[in-house]
N, C-alpha and C. Protein backbone atom coordinates (compact mmCIF):
# COMPACT_ATOMS: atom_id res chain seq x y z
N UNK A 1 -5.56 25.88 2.35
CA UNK A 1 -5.70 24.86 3.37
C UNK A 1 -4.46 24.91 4.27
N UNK A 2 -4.85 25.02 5.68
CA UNK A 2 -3.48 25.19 6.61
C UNK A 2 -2.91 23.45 6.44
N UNK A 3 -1.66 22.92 6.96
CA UNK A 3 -1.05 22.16 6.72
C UNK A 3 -0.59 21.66 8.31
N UNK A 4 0.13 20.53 8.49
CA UNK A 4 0.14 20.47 9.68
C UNK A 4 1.44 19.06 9.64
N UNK A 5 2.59 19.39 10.44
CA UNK A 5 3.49 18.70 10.34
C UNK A 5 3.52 17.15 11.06
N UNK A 6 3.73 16.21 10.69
CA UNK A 6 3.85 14.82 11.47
C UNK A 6 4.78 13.97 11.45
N UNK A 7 5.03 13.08 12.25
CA UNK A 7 6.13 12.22 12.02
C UNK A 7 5.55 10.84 12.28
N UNK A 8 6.51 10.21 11.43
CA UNK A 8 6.10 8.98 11.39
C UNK A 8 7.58 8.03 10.96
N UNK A 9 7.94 6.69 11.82
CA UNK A 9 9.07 6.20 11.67
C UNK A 9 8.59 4.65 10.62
N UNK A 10 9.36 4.45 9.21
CA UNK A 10 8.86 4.01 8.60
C UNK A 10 10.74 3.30 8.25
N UNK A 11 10.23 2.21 7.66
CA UNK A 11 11.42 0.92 7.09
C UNK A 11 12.53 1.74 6.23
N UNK A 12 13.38 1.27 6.18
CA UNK A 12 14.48 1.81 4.83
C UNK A 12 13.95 1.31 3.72
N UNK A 13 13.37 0.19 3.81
CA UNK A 13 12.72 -0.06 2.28
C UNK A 13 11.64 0.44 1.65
N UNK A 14 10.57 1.04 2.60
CA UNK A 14 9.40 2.02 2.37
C UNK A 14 10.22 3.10 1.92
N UNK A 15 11.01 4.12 2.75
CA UNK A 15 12.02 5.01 2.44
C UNK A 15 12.70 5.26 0.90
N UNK A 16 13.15 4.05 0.60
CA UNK A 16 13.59 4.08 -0.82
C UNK A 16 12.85 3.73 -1.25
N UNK A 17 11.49 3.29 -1.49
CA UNK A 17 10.56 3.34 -2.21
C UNK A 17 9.76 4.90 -2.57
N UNK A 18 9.67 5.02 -1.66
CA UNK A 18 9.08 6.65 -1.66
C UNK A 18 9.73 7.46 -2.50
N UNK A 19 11.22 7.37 -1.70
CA UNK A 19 12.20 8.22 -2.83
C UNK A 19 12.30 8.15 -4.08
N UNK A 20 12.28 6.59 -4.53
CA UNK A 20 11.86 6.52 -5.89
C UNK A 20 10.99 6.95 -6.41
N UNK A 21 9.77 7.26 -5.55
CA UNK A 21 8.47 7.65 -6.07
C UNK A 21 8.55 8.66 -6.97
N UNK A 22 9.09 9.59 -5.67
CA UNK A 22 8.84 11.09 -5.71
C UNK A 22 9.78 11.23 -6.93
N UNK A 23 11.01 10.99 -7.02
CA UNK A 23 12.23 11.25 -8.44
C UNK A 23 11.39 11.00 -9.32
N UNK A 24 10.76 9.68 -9.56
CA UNK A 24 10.00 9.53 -10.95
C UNK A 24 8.81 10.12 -11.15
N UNK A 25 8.31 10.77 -10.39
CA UNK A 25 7.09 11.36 -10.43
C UNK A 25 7.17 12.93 -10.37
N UNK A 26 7.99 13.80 -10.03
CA UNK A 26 8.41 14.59 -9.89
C UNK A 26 7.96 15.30 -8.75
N UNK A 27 7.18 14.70 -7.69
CA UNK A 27 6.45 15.26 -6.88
C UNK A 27 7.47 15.04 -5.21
N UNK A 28 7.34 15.93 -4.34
CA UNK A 28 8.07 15.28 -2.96
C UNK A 28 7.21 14.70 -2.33
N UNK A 29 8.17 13.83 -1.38
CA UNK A 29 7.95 12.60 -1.05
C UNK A 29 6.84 13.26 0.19
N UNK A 30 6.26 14.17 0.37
CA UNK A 30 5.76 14.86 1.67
C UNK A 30 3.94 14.44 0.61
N UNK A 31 4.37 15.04 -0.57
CA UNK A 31 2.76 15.20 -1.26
C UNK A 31 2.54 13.85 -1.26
N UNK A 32 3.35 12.54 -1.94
CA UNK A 32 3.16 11.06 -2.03
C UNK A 32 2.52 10.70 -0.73
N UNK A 33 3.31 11.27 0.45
CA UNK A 33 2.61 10.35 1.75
C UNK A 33 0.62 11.35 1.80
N UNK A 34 1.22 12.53 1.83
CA UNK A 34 0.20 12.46 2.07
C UNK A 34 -1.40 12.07 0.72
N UNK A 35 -1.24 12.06 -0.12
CA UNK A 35 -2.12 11.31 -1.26
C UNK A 35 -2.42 9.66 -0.73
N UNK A 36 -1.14 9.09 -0.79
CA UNK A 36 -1.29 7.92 -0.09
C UNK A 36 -2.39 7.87 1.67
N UNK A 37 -1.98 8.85 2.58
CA UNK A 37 -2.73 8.73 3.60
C UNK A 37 -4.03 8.98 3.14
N UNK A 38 -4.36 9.94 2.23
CA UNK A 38 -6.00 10.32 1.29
C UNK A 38 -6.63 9.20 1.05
N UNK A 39 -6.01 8.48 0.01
CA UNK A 39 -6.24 7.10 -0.34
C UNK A 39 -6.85 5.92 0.58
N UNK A 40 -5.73 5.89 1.53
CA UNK A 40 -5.69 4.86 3.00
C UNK A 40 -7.21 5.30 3.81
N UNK A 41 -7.26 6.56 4.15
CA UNK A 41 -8.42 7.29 4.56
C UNK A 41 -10.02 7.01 4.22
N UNK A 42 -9.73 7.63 3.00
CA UNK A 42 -11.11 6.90 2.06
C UNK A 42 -11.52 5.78 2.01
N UNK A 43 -10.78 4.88 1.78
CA UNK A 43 -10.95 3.30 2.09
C UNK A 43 -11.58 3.01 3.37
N UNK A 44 -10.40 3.12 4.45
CA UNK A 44 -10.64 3.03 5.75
C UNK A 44 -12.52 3.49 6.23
N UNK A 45 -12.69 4.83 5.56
CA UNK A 45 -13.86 5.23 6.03
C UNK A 45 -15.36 4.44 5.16
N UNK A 46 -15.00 3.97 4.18
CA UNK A 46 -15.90 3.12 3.15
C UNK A 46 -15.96 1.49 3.34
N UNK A 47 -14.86 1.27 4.47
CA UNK A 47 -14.43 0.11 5.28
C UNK A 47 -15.82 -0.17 6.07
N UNK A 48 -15.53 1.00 6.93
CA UNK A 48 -16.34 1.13 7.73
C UNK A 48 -17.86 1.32 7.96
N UNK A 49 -18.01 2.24 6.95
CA UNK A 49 -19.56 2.25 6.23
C UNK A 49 -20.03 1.17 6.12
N UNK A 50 -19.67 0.42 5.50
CA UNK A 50 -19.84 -0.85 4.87
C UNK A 50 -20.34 -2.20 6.53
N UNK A 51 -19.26 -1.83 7.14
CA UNK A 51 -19.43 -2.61 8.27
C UNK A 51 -20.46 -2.19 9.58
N UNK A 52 -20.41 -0.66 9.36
CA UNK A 52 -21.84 -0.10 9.79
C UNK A 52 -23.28 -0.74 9.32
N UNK A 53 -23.50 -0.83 8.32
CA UNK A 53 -24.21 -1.01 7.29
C UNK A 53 -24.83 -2.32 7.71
N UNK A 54 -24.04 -3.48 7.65
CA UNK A 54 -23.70 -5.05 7.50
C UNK A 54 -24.39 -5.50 9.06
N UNK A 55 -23.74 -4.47 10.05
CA UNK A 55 -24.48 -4.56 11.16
C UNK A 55 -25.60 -4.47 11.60
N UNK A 56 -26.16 -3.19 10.95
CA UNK A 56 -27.85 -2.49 11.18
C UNK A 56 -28.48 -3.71 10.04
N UNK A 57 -28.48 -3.96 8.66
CA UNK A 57 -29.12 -5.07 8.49
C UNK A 57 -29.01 -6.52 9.15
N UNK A 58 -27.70 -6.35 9.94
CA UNK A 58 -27.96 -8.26 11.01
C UNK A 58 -28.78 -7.59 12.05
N UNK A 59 -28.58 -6.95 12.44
CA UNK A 59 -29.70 -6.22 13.81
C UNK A 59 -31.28 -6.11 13.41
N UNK A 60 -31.75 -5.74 12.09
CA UNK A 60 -33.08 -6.00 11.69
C UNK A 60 -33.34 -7.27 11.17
N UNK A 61 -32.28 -7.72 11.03
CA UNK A 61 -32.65 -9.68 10.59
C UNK A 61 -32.76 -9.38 8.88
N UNK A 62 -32.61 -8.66 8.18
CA UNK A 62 -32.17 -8.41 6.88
C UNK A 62 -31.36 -9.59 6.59
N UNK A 63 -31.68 -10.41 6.20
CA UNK A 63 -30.55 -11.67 6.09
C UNK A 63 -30.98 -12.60 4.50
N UNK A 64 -29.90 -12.87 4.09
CA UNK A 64 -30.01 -13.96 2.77
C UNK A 64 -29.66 -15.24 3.33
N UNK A 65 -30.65 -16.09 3.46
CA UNK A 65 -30.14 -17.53 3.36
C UNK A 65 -28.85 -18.30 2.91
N UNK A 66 -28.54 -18.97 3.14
CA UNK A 66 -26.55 -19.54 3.03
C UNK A 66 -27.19 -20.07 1.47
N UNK A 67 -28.07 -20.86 1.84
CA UNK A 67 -29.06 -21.52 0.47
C UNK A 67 -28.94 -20.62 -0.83
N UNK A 68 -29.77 -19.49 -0.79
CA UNK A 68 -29.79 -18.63 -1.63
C UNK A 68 -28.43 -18.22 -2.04
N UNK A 69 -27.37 -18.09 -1.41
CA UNK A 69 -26.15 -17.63 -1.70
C UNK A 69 -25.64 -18.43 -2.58
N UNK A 70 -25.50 -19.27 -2.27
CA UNK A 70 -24.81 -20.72 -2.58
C UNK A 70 -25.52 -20.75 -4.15
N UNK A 71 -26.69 -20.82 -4.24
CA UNK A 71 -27.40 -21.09 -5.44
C UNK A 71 -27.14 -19.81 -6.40
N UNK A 72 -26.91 -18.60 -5.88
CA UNK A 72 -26.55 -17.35 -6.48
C UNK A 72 -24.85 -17.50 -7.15
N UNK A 73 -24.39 -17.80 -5.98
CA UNK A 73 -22.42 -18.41 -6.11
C UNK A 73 -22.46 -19.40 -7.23
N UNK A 74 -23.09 -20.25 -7.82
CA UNK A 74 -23.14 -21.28 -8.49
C UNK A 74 -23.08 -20.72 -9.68
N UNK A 75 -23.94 -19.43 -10.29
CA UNK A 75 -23.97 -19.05 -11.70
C UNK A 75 -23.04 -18.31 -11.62
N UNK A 76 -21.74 -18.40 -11.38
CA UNK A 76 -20.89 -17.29 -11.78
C UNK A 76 -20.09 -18.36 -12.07
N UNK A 77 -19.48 -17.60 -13.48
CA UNK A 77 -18.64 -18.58 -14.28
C UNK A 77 -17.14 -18.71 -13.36
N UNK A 78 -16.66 -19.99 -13.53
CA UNK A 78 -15.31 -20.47 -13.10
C UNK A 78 -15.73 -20.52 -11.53
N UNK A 79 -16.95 -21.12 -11.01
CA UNK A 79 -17.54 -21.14 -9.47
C UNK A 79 -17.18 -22.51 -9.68
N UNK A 80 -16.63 -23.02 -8.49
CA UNK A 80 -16.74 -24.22 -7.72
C UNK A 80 -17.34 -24.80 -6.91
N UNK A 81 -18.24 -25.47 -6.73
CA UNK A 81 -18.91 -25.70 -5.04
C UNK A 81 -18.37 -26.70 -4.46
């Protein structure tokens, strides 16, 4: 896989966090960011799915009643209404 250099200006306290990372982990701090951006990525794109998704069923009227929710919210233990 080709590789591709970036910069990015980040806190002194992110900084020494990282650094810690990488010492205790034995890995450099280049592989941490980028696993971490992997991570951030995946999310981000399953974020989005999700909100894709959420949309095309409000656009077909796919909808649960507040009612039904509410009455669904109720059987879950330690629920409040």
């Amino acid at each position: 896989m080709s590789k591709r250099a970036i910069s990015a200006k980040i806190s002194m306290e992110i900084y020494e966090q990282l650094a810690l990372a990488a010492e205790r982990s034995d890995r450099s701090m280049s592989w941490i960011v980028e696993q971490a951006l992997e991570n951030y990525l995946a999310l981000d794109e399953a974020t989005h799915g999700a909100v894709v998704t959420g949309l095309a069923e409000l656009a077909a009227h796919n909808l649960v009643p507040h009612a039904e929710i509410r009455a669904w919210a109720t059987g879950i233990p330690g629920d409040t209404p």
